[in-house]
Protein backbone atom coordinates (compact mmCIF):
# COMPACT_ATOMS: atom_id res chain seq x y z
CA UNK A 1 -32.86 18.88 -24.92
CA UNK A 2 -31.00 19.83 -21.88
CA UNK A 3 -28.79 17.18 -21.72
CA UNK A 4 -26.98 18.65 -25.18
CA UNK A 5 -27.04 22.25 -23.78
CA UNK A 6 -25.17 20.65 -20.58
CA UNK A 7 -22.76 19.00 -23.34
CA UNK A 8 -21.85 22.11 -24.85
CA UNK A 9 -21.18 24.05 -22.14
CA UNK A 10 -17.20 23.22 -21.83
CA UNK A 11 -15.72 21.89 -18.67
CA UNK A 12 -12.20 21.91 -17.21
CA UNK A 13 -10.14 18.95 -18.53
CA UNK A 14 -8.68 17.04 -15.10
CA UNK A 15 -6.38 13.86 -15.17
CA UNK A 16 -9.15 10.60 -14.85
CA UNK A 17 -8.12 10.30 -11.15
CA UNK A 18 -8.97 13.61 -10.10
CA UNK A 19 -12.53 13.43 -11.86
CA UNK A 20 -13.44 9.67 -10.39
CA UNK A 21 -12.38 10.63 -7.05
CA UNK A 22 -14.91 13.75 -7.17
CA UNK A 23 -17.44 11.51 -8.93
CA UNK A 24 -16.59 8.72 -6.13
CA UNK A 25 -19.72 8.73 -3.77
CA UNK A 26 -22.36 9.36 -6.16
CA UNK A 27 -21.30 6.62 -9.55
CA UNK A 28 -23.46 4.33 -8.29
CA UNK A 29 -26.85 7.24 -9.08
CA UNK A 30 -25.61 7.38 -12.76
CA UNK A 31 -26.89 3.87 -13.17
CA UNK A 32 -30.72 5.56 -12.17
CA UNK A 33 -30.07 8.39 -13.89
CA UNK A 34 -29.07 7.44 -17.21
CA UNK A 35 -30.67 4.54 -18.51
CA UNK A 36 -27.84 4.43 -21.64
CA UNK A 37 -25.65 3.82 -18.77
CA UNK A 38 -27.27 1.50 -16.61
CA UNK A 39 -27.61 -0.44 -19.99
CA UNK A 40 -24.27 -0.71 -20.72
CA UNK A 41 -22.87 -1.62 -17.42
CA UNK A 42 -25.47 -4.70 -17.22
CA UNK A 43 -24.24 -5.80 -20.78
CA UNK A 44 -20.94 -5.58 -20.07
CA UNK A 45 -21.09 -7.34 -16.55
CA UNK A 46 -22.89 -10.37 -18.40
CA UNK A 47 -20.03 -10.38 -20.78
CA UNK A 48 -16.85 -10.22 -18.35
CA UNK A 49 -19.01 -12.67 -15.97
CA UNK A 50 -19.89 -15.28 -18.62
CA UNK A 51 -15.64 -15.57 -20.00
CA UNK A 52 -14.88 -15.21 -16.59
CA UNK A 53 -16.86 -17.87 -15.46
CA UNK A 54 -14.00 -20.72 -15.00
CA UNK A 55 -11.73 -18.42 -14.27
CA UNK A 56 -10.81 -17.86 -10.48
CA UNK A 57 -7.55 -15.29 -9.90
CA UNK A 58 -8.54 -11.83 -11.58
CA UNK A 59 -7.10 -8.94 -12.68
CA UNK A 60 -9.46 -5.61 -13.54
CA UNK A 61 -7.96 -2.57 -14.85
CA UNK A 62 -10.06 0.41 -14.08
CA UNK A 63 -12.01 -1.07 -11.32
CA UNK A 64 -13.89 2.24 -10.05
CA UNK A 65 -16.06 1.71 -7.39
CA UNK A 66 -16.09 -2.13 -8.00
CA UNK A 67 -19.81 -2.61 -9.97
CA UNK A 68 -18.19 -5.63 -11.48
CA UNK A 69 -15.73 -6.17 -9.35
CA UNK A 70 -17.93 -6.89 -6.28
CA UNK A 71 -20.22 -9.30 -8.42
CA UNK A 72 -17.17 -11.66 -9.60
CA UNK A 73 -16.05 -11.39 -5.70
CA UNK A 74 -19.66 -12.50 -4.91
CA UNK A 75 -19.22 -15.52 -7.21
CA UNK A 76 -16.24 -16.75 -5.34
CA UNK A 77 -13.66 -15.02 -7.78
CA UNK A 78 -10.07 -13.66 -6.23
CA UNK A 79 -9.61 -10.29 -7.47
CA UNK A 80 -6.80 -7.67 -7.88
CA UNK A 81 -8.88 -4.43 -8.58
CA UNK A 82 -6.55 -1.45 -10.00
CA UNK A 83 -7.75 2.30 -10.52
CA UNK A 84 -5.92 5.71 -10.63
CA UNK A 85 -8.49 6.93 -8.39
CA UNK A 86 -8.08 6.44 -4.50
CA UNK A 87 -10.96 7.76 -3.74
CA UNK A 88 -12.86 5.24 -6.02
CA UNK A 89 -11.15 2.49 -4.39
CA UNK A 90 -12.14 3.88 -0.92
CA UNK A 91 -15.48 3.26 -1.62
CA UNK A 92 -14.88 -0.24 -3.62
CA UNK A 93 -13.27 -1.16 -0.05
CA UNK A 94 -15.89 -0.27 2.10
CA UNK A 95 -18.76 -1.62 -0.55
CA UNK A 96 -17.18 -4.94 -0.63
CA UNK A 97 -17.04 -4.91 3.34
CA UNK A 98 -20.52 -4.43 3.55
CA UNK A 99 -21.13 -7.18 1.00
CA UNK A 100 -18.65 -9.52 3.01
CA UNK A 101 -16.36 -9.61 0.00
CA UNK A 102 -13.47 -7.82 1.32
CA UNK A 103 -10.97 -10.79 1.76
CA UNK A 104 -11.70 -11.68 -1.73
CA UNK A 105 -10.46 -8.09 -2.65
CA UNK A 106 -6.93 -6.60 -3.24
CA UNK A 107 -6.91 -2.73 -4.86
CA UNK A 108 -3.50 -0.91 -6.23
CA UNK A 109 -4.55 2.64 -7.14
CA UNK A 110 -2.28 2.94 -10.50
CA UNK A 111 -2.97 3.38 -13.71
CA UNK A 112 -3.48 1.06 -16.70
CA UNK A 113 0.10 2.81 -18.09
CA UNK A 114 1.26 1.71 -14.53
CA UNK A 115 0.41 -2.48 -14.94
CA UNK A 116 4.57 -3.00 -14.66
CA UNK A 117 4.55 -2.40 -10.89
CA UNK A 118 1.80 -5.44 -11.06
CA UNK A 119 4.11 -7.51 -12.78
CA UNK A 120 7.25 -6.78 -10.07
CA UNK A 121 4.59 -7.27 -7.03
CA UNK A 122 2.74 -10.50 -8.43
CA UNK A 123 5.32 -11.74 -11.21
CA UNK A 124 4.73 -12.83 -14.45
CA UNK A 125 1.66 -15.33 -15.89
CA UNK A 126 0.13 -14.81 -12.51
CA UNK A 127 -3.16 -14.15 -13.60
CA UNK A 128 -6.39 -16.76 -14.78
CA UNK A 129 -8.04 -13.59 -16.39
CA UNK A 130 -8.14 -10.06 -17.04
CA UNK A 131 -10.97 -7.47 -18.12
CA UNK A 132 -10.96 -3.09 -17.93
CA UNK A 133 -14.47 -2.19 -18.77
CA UNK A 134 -14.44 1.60 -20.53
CA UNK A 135 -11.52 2.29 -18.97
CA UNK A 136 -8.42 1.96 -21.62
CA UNK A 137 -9.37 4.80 -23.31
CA UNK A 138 -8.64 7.50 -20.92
CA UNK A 139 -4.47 6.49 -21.56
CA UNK A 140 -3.31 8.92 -23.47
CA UNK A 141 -2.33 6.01 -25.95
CA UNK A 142 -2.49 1.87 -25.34
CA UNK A 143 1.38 1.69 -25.69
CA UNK A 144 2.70 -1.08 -23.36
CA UNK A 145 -0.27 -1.75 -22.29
CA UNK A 146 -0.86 -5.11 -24.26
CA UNK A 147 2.51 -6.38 -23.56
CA UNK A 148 1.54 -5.49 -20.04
CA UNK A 149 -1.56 -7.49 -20.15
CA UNK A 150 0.00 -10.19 -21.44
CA UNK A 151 2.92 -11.04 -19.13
CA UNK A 152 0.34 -11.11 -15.98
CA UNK A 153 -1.82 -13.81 -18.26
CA UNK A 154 -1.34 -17.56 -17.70
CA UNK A 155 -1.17 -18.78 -21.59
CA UNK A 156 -4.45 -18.91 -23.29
CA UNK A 157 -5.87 -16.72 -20.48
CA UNK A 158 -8.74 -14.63 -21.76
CA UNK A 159 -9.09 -10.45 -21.87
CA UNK A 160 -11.56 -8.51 -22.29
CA UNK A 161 -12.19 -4.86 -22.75
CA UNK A 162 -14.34 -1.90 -23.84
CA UNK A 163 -12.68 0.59 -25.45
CA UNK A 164 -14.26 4.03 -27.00
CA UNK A 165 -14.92 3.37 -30.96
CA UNK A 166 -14.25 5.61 -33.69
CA UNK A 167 -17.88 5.44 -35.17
CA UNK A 168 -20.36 4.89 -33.42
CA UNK A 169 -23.36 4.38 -35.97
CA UNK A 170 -26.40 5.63 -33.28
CA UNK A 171 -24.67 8.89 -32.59
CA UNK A 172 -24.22 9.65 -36.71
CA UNK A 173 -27.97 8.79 -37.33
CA UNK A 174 -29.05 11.15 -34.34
CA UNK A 175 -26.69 14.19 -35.72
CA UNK A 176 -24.93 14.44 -33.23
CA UNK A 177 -21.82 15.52 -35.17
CA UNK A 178 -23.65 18.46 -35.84
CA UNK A 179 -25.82 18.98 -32.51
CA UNK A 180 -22.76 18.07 -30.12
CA UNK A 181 -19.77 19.01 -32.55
CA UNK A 182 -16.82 18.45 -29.72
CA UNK A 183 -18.14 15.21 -29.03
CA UNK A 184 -19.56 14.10 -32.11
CA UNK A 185 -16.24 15.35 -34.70
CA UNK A 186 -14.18 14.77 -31.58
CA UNK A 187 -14.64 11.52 -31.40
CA UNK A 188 -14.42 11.26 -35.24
CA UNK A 189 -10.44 12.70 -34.89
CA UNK A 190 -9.45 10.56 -32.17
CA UNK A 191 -10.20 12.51 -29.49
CA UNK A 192 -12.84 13.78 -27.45
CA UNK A 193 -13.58 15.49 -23.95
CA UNK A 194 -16.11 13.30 -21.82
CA UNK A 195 -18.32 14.76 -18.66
CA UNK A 196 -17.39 13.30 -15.85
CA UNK A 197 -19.46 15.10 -12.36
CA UNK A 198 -18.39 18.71 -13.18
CA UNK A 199 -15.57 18.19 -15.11
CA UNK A 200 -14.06 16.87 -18.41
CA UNK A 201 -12.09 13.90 -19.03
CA UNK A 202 -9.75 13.79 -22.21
CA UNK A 203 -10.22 10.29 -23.78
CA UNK A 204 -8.80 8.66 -27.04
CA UNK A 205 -11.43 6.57 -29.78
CA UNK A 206 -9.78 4.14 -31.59
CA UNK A 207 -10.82 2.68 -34.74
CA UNK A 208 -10.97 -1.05 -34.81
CA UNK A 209 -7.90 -1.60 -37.14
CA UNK A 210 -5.62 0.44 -34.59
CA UNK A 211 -7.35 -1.65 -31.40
CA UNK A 212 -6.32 -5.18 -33.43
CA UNK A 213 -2.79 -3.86 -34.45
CA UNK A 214 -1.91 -3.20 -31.05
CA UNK A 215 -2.88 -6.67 -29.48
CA UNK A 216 -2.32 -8.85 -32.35
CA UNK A 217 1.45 -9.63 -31.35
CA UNK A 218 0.31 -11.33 -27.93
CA UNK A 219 -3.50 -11.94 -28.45
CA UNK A 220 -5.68 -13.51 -30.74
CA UNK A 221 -9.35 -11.77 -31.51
CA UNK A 222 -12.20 -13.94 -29.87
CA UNK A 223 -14.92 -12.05 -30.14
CA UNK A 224 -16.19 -8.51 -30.84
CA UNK A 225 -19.11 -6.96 -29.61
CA UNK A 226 -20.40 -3.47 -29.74
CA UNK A 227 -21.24 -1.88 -26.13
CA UNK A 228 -23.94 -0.09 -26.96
CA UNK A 229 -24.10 -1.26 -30.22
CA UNK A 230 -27.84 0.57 -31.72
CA UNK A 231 -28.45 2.66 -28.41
CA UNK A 232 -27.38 6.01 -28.91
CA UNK A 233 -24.05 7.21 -26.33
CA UNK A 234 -24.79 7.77 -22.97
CA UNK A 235 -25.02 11.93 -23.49
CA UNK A 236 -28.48 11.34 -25.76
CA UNK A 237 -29.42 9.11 -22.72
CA UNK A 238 -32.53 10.96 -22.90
CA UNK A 239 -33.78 9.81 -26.50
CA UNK A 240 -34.00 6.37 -24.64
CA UNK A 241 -35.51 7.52 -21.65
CA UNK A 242 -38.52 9.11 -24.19
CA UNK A 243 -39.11 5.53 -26.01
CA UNK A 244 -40.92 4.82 -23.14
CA UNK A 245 -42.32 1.40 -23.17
CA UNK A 246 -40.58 0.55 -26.56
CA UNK A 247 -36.88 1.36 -24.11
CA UNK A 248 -37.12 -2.67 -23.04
CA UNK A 249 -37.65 -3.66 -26.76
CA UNK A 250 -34.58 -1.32 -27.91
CA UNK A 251 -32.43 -2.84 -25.47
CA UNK A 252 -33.12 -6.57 -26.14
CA UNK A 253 -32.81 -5.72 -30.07
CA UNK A 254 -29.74 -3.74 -28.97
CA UNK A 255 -28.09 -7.27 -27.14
CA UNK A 256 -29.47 -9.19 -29.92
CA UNK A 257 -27.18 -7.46 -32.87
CA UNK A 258 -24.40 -6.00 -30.73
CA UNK A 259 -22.08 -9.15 -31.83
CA UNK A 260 -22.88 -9.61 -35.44
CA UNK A 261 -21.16 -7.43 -38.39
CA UNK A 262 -21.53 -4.56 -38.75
CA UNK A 263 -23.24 -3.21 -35.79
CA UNK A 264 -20.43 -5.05 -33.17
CA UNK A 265 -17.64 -2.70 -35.10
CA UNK A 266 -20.40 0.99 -34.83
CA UNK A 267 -20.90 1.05 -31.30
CA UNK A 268 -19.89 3.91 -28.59
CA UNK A 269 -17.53 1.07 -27.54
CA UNK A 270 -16.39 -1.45 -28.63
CA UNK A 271 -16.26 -4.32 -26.63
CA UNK A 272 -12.78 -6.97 -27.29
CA UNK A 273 -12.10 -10.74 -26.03
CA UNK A 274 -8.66 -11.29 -26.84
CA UNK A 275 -7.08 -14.13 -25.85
CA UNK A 276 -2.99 -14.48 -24.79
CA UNK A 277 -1.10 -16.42 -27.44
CA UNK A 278 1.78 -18.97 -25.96
């Protein structure tokens, strides 16, 4: 059990920025090396591509190095890619280059707090779409952030995003309150401390109730799913890795229940479509 003596050995806490841009050159190995991970980002990819499919001018919100912002671009998508992390962006930049995406690519390295310098630069309603995959949560609170969203959204435009859950159902049954107590009660409270490279990051979990009382004044609920929803958090990674050939079976089962009740609400995340009222 390694990977929990790693967890409780306690890191320095560093702003989101700072960690990504250490973290930078090697994100692309976590998807090989943790196969919670690699699971999550190919859910969540099939999600943001599938209700951003008629959807052409883009706006992501914690882009990182781009692993879904280079597949839209690939699909003929316009995108505006934003990320407190320059260093991140360096790399999307160069990776989209490479993939002859780069004119179909514009990066602002702020914050999801920052989204008001998007509005001056681009105006309001500019946007067909929005999406900020596991990123929300390392705000110190989603304050203006839905208002935010909102006045870069055409009317009716479509937003989706993963944000760290409250309960998460596969890391209660594994005891992992108890074997991982800062991440397990942390997340319990509100907040927890999350490894990123060789440092922490301080993120917020939200229950579901707080997540629908912040958007409800400018977005209606369209769909709920949990990302992983039955697949224990991405620090137990290695409890998947042992299921060895039953790993492919836990993974369809876990896409087959992550959008019905209750398993879409007792995921690590919790994935959100909201769409922008009138």
């Amino acid at each position: 059990m390694r990977n929990l003596g790693a967890a409780r050995r306690k890191k320095e806490i560093a702003e989101a920025a700072a960690a990504y841009d250490l973290l930078a050159p090697r994100y692309e190995d976590l998807l090989s090396e943790n196969p919670v991970i690699a699971h999550s980002a190919r859910v969540s990819l099939e999600l943001v591509s599938h209700v951003m499919a008629d959807r052409e001018f883009l706006l992501e919100i914690g882009s990182g190095v781009g692993r879904e912002t280079l597949e839209l671009a690939e699909r003929g998508k316009l995108l505006v890619a934003c990320d407190p992390s320059k260093e991140s962006l360096r790399v999307l930049r160069e990776r989209a280059i490479r993939r002859g995406v780069g004119s179909r690519i514009e990066t602002r390295a702020i914050p999801a707090s920052g989204l008001r310098e998007v509005v001056k630069e681009f105006g309001t309603h500019a946007f067909d779409g929005s999406f900020s995959s596991f990123a929300l949560s390392y705000e110190p609170s989603l304050g203006t952030i839905p208002e935010d969203v909102w006045s870069l959204l055409r009317p009716g435009a479509p937003f989706v995003c993963s944000i760290f859950n409250r309960i998460c159902l596969a890391e209660l049954l594994t005891g992992a309150p108890f074997l991982v107590p800062r991440r397990g009660f942390g997340r319990l409270v509100g907040k927890v401390d999350l490894s990123v490279n060789q440092l922490a990051v301080r993120a917020r979990a939200y229950a579901a109730k707080e997540v629908r009382d912040a958007f409800r004044r400018r977005f209606e609920v369209a769909g709920v799913w949990g990302l992983p929803a039955i697949i224990p958090p991405h620090y137990l990674h290695r409890l998947l890795s042992a299921s060895g050939g039953l790993r492919s079976a836990w993974e369809d089962l876990d896409r087959h229940v992550n959008s019905r009740w209750p398993f879409r609400l007792l995921g690590s995340h919790t994935g959100w479509l909201f769409t922008s009222r009138p």
